[in-house]
Every structure is written in C-alpha cells, then in structure tokens.
PDB file of N, CA and C in Angstrom:
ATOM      1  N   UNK A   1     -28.843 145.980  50.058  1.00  0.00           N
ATOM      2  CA  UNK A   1     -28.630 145.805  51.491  1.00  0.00           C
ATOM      3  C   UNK A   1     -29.496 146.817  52.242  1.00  0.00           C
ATOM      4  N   UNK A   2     -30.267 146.352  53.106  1.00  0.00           N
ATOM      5  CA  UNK A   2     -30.835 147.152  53.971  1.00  0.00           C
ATOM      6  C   UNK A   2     -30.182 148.023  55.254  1.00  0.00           C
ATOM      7  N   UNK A   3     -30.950 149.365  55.246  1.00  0.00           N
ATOM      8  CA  UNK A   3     -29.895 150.559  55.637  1.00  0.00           C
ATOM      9  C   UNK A   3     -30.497 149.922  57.317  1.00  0.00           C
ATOM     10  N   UNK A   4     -29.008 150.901  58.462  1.00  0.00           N
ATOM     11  CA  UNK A   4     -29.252 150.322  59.756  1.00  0.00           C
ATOM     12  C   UNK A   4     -30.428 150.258  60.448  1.00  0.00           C
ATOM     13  N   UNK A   5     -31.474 151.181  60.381  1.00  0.00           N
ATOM     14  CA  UNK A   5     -32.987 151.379  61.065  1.00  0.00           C
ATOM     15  C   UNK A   5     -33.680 150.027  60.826  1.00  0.00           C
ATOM     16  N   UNK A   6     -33.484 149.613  59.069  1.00  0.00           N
ATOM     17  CA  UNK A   6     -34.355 148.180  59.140  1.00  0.00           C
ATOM     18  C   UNK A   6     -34.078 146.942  59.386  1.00  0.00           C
ATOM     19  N   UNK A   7     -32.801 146.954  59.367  1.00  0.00           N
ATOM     20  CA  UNK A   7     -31.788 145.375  59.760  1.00  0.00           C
ATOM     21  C   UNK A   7     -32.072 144.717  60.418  1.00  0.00           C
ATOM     22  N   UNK A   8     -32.691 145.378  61.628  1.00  0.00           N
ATOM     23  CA  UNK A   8     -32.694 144.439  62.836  1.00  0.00           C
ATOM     24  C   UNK A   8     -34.133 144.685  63.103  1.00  0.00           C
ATOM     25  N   UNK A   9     -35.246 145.594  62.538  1.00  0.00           N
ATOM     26  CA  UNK A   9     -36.487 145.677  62.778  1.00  0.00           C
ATOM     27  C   UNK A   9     -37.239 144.626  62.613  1.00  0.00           C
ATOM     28  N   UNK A  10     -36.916 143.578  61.945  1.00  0.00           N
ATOM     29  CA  UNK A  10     -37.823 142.598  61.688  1.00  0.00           C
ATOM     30  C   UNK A  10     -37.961 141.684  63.081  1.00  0.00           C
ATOM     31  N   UNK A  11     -36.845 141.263  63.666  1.00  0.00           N
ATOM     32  CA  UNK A  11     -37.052 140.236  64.856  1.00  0.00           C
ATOM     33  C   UNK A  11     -37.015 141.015  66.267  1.00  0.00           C
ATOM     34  N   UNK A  12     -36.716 142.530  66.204  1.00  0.00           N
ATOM     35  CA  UNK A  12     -36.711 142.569  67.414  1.00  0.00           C
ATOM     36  C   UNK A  12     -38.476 143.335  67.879  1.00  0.00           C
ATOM     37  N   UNK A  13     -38.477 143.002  69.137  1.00  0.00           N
ATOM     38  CA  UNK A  13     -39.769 143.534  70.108  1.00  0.00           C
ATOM     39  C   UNK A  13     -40.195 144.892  70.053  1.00  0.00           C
ATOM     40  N   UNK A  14     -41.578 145.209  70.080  1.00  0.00           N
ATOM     41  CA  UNK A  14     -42.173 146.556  70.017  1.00  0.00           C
ATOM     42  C   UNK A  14     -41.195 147.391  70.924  1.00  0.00           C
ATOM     43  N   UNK A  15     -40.769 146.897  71.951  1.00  0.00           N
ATOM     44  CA  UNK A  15     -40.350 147.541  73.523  1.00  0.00           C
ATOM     45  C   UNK A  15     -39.527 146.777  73.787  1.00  0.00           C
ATOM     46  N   UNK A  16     -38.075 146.798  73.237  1.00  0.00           N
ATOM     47  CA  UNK A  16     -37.095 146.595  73.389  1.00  0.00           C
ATOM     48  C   UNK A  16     -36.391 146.397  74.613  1.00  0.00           C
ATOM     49  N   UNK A  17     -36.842 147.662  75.262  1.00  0.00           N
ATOM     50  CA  UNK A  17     -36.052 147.644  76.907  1.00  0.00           C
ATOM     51  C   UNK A  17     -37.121 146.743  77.556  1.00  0.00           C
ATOM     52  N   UNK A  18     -36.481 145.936  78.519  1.00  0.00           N
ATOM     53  CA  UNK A  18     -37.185 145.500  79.098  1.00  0.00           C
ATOM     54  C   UNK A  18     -37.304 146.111  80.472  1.00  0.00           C
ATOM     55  N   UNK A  19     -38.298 145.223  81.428  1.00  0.00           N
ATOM     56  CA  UNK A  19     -38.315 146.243  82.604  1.00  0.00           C
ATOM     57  C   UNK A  19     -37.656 145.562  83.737  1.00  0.00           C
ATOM     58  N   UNK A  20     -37.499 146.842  84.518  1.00  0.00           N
ATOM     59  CA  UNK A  20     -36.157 146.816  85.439  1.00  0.00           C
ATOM     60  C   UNK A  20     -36.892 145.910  86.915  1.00  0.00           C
ATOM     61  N   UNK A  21     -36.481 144.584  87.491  1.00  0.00           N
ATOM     62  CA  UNK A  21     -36.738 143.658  88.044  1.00  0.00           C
ATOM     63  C   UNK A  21     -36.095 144.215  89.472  1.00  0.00           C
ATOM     64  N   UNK A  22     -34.991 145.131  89.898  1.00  0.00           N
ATOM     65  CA  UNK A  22     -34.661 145.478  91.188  1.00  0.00           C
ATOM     66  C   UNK A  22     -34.327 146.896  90.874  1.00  0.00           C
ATOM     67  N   UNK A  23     -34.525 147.533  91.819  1.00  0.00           N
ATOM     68  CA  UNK A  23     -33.914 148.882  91.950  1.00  0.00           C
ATOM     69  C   UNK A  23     -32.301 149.244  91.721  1.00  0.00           C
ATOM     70  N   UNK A  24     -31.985 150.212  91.350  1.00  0.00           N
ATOM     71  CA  UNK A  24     -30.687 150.619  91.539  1.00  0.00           C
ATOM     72  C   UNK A  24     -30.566 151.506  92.731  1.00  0.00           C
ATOM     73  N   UNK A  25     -28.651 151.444  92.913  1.00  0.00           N
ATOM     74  CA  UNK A  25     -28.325 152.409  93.696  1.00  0.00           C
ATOM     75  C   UNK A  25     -28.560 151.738  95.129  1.00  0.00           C
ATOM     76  N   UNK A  26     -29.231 152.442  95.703  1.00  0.00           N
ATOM     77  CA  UNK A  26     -29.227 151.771  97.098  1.00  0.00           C
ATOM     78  C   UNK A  26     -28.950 152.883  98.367  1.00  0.00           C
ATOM     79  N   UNK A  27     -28.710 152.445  99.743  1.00  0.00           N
ATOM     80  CA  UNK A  27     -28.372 153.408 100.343  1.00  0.00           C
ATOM     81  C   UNK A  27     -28.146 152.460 101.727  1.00  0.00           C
ATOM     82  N   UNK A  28     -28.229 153.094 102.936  1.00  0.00           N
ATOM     83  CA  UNK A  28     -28.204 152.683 104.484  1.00  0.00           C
ATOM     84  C   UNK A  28     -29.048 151.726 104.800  1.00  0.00           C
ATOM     85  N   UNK A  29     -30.584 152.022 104.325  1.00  0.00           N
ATOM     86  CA  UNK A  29     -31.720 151.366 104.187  1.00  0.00           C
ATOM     87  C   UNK A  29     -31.954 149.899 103.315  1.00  0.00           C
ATOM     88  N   UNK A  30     -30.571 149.820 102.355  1.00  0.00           N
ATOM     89  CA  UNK A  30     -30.502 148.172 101.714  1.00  0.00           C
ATOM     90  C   UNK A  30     -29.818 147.779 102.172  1.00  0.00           C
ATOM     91  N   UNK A  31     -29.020 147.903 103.384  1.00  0.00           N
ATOM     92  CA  UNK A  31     -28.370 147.206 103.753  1.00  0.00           C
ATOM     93  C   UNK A  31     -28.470 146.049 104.592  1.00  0.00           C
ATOM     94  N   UNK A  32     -27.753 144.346 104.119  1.00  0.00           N
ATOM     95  CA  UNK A  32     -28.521 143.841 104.645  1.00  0.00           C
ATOM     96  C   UNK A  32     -28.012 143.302 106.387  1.00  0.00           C
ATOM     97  N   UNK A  33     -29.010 142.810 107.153  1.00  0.00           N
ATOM     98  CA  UNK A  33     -28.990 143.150 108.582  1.00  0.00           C
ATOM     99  C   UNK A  33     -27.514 141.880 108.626  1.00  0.00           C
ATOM    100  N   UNK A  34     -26.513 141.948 109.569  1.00  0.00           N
ATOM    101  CA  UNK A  34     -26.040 141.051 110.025  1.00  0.00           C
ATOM    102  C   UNK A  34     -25.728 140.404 111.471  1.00  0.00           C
ATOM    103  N   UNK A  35     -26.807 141.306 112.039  1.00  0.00           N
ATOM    104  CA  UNK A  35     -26.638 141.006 113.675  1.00  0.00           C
ATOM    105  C   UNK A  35     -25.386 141.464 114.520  1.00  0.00           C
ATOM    106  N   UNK A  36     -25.369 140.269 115.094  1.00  0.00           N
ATOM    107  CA  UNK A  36     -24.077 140.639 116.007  1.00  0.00           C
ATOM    108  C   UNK A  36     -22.803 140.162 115.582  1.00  0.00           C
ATOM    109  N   UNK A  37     -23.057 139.664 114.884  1.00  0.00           N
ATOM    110  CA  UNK A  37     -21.629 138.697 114.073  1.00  0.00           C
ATOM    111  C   UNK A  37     -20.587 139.000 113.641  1.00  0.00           C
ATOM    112  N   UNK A  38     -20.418 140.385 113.504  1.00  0.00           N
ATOM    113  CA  UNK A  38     -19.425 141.025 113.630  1.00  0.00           C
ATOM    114  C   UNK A  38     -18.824 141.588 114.685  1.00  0.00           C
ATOM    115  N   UNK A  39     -19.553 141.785 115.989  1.00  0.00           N
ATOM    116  CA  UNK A  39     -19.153 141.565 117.327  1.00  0.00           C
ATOM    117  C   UNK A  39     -18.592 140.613 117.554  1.00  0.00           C
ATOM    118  N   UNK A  40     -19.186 139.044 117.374  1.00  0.00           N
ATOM    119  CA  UNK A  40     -18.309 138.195 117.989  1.00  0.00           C
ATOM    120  C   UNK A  40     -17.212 137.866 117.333  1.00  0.00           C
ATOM    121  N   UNK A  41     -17.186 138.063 115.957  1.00  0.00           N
ATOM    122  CA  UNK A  41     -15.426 137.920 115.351  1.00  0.00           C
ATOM    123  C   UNK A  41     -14.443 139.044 115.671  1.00  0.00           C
ATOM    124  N   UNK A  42     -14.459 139.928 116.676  1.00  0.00           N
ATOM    125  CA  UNK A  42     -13.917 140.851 117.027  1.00  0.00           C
ATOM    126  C   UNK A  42     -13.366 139.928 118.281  1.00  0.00           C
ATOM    127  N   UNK A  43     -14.074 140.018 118.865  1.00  0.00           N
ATOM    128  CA  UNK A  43     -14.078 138.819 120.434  1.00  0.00           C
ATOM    129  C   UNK A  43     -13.161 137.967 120.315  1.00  0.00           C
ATOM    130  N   UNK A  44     -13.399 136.927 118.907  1.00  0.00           N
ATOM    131  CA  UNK A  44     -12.471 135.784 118.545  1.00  0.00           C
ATOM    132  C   UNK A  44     -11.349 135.899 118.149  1.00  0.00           C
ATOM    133  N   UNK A  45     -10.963 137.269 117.540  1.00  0.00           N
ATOM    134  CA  UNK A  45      -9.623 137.661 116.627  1.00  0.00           C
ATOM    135  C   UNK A  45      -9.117 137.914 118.243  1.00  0.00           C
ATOM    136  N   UNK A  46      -9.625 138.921 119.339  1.00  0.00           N
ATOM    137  CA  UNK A  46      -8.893 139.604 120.573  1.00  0.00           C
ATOM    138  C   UNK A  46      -8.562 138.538 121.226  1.00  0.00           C
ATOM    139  N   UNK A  47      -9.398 137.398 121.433  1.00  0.00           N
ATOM    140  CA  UNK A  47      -8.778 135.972 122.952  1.00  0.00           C
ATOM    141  C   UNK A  47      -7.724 135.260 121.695  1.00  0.00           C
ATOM    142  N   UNK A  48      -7.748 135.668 120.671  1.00  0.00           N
ATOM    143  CA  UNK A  48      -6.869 134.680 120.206  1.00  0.00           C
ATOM    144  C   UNK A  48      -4.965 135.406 120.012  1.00  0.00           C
ATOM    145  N   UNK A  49      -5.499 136.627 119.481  1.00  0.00           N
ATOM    146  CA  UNK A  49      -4.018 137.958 119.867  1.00  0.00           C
ATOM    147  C   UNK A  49      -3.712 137.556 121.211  1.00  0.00           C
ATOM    148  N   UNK A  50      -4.338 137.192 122.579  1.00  0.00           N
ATOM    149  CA  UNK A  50      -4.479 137.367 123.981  1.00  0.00           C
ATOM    150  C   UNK A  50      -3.654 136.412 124.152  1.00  0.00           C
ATOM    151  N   UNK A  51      -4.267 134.548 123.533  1.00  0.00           N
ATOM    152  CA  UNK A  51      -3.809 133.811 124.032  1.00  0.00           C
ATOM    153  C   UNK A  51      -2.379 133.589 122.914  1.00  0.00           C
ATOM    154  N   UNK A  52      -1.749 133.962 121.839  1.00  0.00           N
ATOM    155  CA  UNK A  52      -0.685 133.818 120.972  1.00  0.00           C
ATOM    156  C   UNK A  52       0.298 134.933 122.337  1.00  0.00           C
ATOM    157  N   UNK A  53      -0.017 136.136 122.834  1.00  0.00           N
ATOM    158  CA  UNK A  53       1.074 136.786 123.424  1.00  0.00           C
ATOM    159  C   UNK A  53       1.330 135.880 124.571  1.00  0.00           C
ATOM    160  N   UNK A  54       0.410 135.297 125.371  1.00  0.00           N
ATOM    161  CA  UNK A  54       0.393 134.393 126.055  1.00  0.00           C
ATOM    162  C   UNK A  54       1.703 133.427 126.187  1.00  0.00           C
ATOM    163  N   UNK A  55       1.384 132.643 125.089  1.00  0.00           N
ATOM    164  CA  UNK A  55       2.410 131.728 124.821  1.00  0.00           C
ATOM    165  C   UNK A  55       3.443 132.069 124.407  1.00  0.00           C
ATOM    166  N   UNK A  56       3.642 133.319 123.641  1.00  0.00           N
ATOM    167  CA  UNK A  56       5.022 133.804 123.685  1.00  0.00           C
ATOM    168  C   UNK A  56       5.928 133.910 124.723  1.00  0.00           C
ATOM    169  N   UNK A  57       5.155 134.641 126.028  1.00  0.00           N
ATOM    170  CA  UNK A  57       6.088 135.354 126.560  1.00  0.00           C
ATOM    171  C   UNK A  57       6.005 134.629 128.211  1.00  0.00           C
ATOM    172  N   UNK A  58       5.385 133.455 127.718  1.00  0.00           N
ATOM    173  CA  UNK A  58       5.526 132.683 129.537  1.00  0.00           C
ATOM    174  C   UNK A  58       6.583 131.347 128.746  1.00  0.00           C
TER     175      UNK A  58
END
C-alpha cells in the first residue's frame, strides 16, 4: 500500500490551489448601492401606522 504523500499524487494537479476569482472580506466600499429605497419603505411602513391609528380611533 502506498504511504499518504503518494496516494493521491498521481491524479492530482501541479498547483492544487486554485486561484481566487473574488476578493475576500470586504468593507464600506463593497457595499452595494441601493438608492433611495430604503427611504421610501420607511414612508410606506409610517402612512400605513398613520392610516391603521386612523381607523381605529374615528
């Protein structure tokens, strides 16, 4: 039986690791843009709290 170093030497690649296709990690700067769109679901959640007290209390 062949010891662990040669077992797998036969099929695998000179350069095993392959290379890295995106960066890691990240920061402020990957973040991606979403406009205002989180403004206006703020807007939509508040007229809608607005108009539910609304109808409660008339």
């Amino acid at each position: 039986m062949a010891d662990g170093g040669d077992f797998y030497s036969g099929d695998r690649p000179e350069n095993p690791k392959p290379a890295q296709d995106r960066t890691r990690g990240g920061g402020p700067e990957s973040r991606p843009r979403t406009g205002h769109r989180h403004v206006w679901i703020w807007w939509v959640v508040f007229a809608v709290v607005i108009l539910v007290l609304f109808f409660i209390f008339i």
